[in-house]
N, C-alpha and C. Protein backbone atom coordinates (compact mmCIF):
# COMPACT_ATOMS: atom_id res chain seq x y z
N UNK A 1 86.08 82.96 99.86
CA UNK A 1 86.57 82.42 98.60
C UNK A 1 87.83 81.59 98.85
N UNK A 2 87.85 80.55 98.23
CA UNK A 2 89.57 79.93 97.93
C UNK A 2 90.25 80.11 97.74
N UNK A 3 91.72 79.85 98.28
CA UNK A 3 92.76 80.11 97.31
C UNK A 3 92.70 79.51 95.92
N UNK A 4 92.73 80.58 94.87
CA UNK A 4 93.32 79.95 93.21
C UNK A 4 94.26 80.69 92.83
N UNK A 5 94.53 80.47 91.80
CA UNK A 5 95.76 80.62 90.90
C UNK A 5 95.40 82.25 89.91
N UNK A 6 96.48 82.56 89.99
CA UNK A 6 95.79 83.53 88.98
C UNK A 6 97.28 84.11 88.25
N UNK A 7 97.61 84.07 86.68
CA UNK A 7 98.27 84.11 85.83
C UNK A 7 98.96 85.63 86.01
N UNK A 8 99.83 85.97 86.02
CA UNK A 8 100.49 87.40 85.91
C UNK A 8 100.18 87.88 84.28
N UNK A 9 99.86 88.70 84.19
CA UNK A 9 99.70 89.03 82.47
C UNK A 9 100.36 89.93 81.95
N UNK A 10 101.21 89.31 81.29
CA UNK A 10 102.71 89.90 81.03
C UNK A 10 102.67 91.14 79.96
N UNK A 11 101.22 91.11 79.43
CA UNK A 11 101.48 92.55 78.94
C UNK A 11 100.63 93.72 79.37
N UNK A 12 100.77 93.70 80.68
CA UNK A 12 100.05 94.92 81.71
C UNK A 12 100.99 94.77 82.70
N UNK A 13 102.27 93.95 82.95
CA UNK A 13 102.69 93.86 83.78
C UNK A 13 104.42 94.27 83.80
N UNK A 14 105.42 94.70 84.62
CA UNK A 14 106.57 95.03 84.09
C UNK A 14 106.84 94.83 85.79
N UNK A 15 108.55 94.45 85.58
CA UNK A 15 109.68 94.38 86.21
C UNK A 15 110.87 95.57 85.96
N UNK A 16 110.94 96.72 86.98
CA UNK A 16 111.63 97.55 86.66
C UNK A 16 113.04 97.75 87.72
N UNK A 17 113.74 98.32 86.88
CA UNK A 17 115.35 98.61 87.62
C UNK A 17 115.37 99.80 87.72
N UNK A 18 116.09 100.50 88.68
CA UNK A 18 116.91 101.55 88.73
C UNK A 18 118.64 101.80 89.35
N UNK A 19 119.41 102.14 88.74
CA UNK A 19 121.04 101.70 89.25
C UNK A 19 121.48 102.90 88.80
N UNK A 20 122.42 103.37 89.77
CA UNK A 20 122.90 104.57 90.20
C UNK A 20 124.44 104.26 89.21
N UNK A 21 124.20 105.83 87.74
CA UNK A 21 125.36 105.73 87.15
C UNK A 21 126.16 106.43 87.24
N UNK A 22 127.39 106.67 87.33
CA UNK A 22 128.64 107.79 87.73
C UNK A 22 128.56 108.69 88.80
N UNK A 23 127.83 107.87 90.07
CA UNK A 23 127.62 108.47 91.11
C UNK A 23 126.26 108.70 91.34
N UNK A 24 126.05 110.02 90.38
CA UNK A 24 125.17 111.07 91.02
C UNK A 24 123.89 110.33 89.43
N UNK A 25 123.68 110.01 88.58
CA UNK A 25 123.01 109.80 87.38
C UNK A 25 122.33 108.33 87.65
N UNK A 26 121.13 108.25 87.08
CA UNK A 26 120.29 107.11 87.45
C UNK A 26 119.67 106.48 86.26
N UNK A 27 120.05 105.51 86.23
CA UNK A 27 119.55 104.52 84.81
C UNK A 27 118.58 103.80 85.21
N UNK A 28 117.59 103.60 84.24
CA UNK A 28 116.21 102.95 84.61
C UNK A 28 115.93 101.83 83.26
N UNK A 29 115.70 100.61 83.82
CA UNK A 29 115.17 99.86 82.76
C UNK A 29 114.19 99.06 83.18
N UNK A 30 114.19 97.60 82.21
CA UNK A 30 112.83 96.72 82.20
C UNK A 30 113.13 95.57 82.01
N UNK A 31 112.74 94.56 82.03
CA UNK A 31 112.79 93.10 81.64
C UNK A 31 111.43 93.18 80.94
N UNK A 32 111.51 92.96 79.24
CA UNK A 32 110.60 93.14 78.67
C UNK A 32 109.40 91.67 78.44
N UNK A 33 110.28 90.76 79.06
CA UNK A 33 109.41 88.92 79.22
C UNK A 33 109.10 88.58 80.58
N UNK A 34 107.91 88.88 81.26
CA UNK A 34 107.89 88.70 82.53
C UNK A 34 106.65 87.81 82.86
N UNK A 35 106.69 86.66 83.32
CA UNK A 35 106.08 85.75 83.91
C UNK A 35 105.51 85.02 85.04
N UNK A 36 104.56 84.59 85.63
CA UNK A 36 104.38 84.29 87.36
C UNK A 36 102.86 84.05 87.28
N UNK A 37 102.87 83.21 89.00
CA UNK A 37 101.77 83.21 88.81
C UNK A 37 101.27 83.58 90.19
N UNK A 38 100.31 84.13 90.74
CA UNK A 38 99.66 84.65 92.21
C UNK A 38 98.99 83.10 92.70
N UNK A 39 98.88 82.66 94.41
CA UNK A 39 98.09 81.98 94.51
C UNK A 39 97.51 82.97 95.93
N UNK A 40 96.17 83.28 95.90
CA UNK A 40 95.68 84.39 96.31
C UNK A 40 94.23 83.86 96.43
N UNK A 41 93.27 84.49 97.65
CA UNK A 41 92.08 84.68 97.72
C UNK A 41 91.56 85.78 97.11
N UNK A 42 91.06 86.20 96.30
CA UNK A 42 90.48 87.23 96.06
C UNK A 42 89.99 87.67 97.29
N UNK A 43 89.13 87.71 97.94
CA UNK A 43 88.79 88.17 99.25
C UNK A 43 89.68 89.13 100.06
N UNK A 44 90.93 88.38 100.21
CA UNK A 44 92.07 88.95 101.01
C UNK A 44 92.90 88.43 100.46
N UNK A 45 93.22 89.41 99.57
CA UNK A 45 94.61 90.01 98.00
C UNK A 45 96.04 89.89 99.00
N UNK A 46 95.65 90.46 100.14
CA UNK A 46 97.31 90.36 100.90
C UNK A 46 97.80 89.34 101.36
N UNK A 47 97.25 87.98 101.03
CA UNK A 47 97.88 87.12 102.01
C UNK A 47 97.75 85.68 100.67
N UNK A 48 99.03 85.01 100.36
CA UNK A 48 98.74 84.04 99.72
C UNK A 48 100.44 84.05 98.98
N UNK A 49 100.33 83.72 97.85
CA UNK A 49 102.24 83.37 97.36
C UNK A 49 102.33 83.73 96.23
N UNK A 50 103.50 83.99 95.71
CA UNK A 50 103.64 84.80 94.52
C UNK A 50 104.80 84.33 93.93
N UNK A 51 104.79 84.02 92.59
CA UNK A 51 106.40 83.64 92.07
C UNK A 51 106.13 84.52 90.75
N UNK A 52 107.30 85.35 90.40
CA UNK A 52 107.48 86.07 89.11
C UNK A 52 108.66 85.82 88.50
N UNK A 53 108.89 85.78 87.57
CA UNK A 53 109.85 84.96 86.58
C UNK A 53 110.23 86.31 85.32
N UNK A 54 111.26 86.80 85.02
CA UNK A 54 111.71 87.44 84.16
C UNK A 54 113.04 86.83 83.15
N UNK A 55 113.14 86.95 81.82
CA UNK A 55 113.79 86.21 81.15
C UNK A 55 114.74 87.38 80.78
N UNK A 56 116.33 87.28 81.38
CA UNK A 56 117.19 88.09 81.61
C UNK A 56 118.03 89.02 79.90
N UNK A 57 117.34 87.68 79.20
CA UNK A 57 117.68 88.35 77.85
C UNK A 57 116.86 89.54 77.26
N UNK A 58 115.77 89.65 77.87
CA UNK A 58 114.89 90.64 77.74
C UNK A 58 114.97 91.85 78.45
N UNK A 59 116.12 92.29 78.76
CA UNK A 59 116.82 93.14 79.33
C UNK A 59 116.68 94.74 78.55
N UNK A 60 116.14 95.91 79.23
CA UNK A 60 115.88 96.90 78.34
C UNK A 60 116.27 98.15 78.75
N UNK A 61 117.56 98.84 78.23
CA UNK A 61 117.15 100.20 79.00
C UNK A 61 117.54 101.48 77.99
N UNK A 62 117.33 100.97 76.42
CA UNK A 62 117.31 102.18 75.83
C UNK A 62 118.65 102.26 74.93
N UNK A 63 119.48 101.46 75.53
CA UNK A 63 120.93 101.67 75.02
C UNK A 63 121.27 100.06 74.73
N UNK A 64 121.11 100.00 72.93
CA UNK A 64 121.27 98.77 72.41
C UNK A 64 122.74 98.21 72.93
N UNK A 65 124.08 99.30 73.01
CA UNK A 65 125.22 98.92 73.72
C UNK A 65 125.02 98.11 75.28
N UNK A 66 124.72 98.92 75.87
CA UNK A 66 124.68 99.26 77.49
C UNK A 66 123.67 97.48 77.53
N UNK A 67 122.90 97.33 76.48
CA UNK A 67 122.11 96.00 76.68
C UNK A 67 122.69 94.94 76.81
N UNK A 68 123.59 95.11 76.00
CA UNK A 68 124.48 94.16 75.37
C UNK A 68 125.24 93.59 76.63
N UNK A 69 125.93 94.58 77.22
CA UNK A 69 126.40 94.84 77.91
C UNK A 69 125.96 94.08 79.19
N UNK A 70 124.83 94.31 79.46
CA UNK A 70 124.14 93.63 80.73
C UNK A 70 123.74 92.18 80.31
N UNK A 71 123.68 91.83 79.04
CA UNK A 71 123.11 90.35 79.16
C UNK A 71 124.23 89.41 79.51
N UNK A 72 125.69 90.05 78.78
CA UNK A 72 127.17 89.40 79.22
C UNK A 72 127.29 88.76 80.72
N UNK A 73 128.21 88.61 80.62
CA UNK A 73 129.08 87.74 82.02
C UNK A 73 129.23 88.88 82.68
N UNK A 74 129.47 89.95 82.60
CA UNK A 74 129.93 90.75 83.31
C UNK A 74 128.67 91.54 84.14
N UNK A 75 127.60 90.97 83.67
CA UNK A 75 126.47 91.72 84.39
C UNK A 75 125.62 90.20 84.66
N UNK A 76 124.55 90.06 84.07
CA UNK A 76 123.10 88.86 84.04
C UNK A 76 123.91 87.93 83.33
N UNK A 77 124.67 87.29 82.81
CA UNK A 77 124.86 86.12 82.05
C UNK A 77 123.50 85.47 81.96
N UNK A 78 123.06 86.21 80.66
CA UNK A 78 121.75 85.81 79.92
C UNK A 78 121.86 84.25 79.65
N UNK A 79 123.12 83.67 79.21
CA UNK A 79 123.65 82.56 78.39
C UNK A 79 123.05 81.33 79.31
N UNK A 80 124.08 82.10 80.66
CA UNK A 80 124.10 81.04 81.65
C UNK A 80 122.94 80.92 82.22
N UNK A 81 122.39 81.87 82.58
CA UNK A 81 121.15 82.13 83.46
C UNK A 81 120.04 83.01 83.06
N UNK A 82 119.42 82.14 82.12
CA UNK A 82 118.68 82.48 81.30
C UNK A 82 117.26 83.20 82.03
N UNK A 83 116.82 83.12 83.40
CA UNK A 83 116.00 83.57 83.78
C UNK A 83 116.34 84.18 85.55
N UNK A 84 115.88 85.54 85.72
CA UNK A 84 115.89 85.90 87.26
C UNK A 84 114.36 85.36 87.63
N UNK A 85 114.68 84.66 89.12
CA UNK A 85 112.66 84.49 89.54
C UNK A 85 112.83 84.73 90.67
N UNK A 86 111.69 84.88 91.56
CA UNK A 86 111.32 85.79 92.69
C UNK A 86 110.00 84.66 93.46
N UNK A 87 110.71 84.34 94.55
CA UNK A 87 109.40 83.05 95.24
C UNK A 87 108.98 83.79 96.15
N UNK A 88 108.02 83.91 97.06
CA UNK A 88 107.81 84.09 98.50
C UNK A 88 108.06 83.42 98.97
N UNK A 89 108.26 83.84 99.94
CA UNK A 89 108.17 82.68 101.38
C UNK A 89 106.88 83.13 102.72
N UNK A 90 106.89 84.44 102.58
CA UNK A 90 106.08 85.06 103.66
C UNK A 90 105.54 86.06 103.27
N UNK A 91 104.07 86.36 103.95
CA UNK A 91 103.56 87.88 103.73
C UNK A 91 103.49 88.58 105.17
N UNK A 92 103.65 89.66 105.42
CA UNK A 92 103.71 90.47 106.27
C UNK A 92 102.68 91.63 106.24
N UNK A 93 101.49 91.46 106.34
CA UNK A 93 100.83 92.83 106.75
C UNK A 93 101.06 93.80 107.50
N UNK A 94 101.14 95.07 106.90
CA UNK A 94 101.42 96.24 107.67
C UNK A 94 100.40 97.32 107.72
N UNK A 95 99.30 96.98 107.18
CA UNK A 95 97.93 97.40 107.78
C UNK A 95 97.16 98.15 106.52
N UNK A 96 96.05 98.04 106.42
CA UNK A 96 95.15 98.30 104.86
C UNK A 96 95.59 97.45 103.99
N UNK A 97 95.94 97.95 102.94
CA UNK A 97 96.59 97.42 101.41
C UNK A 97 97.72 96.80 101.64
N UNK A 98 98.72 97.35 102.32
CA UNK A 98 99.94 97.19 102.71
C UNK A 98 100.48 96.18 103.09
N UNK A 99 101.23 95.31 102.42
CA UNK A 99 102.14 94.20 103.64
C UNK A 99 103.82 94.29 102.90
N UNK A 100 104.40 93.56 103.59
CA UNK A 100 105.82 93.23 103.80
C UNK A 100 105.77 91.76 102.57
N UNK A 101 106.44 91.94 101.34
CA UNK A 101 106.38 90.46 100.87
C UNK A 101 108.27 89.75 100.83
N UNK A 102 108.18 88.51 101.76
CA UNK A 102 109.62 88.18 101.56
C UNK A 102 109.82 87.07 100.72
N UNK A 103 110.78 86.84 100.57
CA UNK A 103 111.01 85.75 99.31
C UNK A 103 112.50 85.63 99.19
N UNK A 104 112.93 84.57 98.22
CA UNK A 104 113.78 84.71 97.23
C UNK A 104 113.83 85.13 96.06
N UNK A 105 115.19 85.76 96.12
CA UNK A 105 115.24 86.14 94.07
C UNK A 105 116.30 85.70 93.85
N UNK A 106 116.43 85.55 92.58
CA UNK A 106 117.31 84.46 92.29
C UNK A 106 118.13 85.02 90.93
N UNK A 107 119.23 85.54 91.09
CA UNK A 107 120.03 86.38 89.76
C UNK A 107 121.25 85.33 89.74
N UNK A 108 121.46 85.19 88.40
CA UNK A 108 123.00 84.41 88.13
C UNK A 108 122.65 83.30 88.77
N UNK A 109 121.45 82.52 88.73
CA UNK A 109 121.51 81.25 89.54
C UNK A 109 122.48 81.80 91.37
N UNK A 110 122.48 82.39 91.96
CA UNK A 110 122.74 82.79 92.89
C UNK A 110 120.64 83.10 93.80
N UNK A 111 121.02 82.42 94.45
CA UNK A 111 119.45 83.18 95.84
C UNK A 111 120.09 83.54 96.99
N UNK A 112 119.17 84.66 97.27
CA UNK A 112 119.30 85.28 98.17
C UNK A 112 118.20 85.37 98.75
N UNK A 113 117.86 85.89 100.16
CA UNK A 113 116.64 86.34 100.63
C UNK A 113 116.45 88.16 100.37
N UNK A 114 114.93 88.45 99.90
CA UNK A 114 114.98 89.95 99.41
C UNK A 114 113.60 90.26 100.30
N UNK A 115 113.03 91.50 100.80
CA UNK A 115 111.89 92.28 100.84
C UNK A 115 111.33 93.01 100.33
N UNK A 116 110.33 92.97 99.58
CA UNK A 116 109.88 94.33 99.33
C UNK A 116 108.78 94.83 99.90
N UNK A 117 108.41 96.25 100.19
CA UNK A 117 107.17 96.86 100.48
C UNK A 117 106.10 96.76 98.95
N UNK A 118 105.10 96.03 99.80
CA UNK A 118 104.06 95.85 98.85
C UNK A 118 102.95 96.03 98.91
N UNK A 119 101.68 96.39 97.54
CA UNK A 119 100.56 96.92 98.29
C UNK A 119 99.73 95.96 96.88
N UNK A 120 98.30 95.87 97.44
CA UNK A 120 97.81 95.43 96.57
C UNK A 120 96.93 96.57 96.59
N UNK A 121 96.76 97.26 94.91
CA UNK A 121 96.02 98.62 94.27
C UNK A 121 94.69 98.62 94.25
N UNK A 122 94.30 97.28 93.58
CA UNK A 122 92.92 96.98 93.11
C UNK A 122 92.23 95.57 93.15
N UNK A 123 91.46 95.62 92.88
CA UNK A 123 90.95 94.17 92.33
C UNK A 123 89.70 95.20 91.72
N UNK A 124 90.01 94.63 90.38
CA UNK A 124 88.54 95.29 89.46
C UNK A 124 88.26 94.25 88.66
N UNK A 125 87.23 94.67 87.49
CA UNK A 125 86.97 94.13 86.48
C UNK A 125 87.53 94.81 84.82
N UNK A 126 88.18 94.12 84.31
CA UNK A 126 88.26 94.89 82.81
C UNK A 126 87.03 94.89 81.92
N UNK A 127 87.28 95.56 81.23
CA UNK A 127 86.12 95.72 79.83
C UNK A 127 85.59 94.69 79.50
N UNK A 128 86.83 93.45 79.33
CA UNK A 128 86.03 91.92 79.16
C UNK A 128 85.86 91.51 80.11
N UNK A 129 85.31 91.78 80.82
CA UNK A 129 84.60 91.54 82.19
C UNK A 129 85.47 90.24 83.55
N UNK A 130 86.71 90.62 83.25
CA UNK A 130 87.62 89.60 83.58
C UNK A 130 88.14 90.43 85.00
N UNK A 131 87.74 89.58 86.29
CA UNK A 131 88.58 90.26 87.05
C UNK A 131 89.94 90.39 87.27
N UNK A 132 91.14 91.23 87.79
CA UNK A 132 91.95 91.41 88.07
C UNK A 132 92.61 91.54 89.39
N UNK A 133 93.83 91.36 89.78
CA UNK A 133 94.45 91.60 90.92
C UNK A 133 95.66 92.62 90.58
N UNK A 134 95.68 93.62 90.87
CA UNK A 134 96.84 94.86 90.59
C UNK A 134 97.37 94.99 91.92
N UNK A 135 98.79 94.83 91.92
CA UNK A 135 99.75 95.18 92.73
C UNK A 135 101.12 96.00 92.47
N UNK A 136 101.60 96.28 93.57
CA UNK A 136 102.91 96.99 93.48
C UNK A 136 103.74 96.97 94.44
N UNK A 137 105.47 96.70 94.26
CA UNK A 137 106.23 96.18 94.93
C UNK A 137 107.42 96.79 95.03
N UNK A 138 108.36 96.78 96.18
CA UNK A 138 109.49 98.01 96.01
C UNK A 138 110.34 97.61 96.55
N UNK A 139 111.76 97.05 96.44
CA UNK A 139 112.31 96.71 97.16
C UNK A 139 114.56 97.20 96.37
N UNK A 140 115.54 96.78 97.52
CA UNK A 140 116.55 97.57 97.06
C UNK A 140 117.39 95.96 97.28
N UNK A 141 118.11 95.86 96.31
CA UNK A 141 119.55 94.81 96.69
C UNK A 141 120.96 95.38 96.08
N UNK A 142 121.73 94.38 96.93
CA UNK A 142 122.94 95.14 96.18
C UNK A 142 123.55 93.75 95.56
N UNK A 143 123.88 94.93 94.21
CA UNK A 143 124.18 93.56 92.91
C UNK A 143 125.20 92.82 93.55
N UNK A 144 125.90 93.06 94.63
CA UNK A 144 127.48 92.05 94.39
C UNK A 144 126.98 90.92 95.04
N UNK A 145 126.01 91.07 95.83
CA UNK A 145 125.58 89.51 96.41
C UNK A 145 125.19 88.34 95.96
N UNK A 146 124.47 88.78 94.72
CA UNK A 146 124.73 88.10 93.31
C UNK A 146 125.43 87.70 92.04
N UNK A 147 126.71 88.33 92.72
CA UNK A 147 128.04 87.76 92.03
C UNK A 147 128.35 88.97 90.77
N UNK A 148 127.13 89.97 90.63
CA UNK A 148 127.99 90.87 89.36
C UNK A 148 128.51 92.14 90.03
N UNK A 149 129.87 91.90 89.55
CA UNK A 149 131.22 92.63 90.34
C UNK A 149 131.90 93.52 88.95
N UNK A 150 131.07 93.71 88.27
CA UNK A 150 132.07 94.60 87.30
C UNK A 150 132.01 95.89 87.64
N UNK A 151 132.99 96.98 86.99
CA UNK A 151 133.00 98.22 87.57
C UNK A 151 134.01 98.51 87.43
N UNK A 152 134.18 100.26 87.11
CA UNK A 152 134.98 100.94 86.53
C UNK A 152 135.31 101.60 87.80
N UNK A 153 136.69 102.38 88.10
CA UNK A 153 136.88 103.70 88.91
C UNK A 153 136.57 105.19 87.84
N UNK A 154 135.83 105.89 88.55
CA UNK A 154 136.14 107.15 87.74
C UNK A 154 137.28 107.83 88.25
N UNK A 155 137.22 109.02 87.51
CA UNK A 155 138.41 110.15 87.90
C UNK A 155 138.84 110.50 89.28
N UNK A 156 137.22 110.76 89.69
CA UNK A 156 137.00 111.34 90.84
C UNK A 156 136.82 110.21 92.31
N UNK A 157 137.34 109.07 91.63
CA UNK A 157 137.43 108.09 93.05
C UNK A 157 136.45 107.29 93.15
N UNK A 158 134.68 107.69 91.85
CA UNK A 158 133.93 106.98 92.24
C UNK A 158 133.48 105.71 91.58
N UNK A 159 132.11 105.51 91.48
CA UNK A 159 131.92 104.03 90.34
C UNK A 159 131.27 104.23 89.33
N UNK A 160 131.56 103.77 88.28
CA UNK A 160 130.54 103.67 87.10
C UNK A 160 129.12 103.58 87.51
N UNK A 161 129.26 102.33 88.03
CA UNK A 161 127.98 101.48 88.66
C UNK A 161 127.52 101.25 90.29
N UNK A 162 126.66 101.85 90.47
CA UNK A 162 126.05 101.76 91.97
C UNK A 162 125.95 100.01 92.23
N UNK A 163 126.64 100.08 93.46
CA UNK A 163 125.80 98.80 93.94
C UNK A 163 124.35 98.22 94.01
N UNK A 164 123.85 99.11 94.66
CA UNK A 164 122.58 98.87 94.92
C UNK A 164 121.43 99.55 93.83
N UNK A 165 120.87 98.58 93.65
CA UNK A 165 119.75 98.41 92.71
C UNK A 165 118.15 98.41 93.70
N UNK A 166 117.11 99.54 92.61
CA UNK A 166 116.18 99.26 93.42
C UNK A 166 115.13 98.41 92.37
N UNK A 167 114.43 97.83 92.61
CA UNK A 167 113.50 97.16 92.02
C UNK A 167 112.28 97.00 92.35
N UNK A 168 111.07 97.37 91.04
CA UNK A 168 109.56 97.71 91.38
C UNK A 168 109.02 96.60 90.36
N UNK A 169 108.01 96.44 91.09
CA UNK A 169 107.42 95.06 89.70
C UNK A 169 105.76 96.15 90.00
N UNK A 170 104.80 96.10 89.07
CA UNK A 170 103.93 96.65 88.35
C UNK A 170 103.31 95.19 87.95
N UNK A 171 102.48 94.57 88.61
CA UNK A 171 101.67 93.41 88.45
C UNK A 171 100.25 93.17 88.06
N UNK A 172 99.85 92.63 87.08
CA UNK A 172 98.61 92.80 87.01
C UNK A 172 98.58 91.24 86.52
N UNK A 173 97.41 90.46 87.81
CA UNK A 173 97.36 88.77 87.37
C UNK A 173 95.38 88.62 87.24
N UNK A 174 95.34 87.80 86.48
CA UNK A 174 94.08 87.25 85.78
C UNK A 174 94.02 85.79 86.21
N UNK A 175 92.55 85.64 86.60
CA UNK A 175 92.31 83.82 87.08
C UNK A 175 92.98 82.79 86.30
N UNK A 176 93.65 81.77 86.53
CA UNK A 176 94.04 81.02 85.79
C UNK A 176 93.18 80.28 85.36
N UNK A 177 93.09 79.86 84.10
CA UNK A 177 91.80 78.94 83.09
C UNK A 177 91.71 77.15 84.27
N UNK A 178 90.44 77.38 84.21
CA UNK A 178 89.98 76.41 84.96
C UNK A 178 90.81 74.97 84.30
């Protein structure tokens, strides 16, 4: 089969955070607008390019404050940088399902180079008889490389906010319309 295109479908699909709060406590959220598109063989799901796109105002973790909070300057400057995106550059097989996906991501208009361990789950068909590509992705950065430097001392010497952030994307892409 060819490489084609195939649409990320943003409502089976999620971009998730986890960031280490007052040390030892772990906050988990979402980017609730997430966008991209796979260019992929069906045949062989592991090898081909991937760009995912999340719109930073869509920022979610439960705490209408704490949201607020993150879309500011002091965290995502939603204003300024209205979208985080994620390119490849390379795939790395590491044997079965499994490969290495590298790329850029791109926070605060700042890129960096990132990895994550990635697997592709499935390729099925849905109910409307539409095939799918399901993947899953895991990877850790640390926020200051991307310029958000805010942060409290606690009592005890430590931080409000963990540096390092881990991040899982939950992908599910559909053929793009001919």
């Amino acid at each position: 089969m060819p490489v084609t295109s195939w649409n990320i479908d943003s409502s089976h699909s999620s971009v998730l955070f986890i960031a280490r709060h007052m040390v030892v406590a772990r906050v988990h959220g979402r980017f609730e607008r997430v966008s991209g598109v796979l260019r992929v063989d069906a045949e062989r799901p592991t090898q081909g390019e991937v760009e995912v796109s999340a719109e930073t105002a869509s920022i979610y973790t439960g705490a209408p404050d704490r949201d607020t909070h993150l879309r500011s300057p002091d965290f995502l400057d939603a204003e300024a940088a209205p979208r985080l995106t994620f390119r490849s550059t390379n795939l790395e097989p590491t044997g079965g399902s499994g490969f290495r996906l590298l790329g850029e991501l791109t926070i605060r208009n700042v890129t960096k180079p990132v990895v994550f361990e990635a697997r592709h789950t499935a390729t099925s068909k849905d109910p409307w008889g539409s095939t799918r590509l399901i993947y899953t992705a895991k990877g850790t950065i640390n926020r200051s490389d991307y310029g958000i430097r805010w942060n409290k001392t606690l009592d005890n010497g430590g931080w409000l906010v963990g540096e390092k952030v881990d991040i899982e994307l939950d992908i599910q892409a559909l053929p793009a319309a001919s």
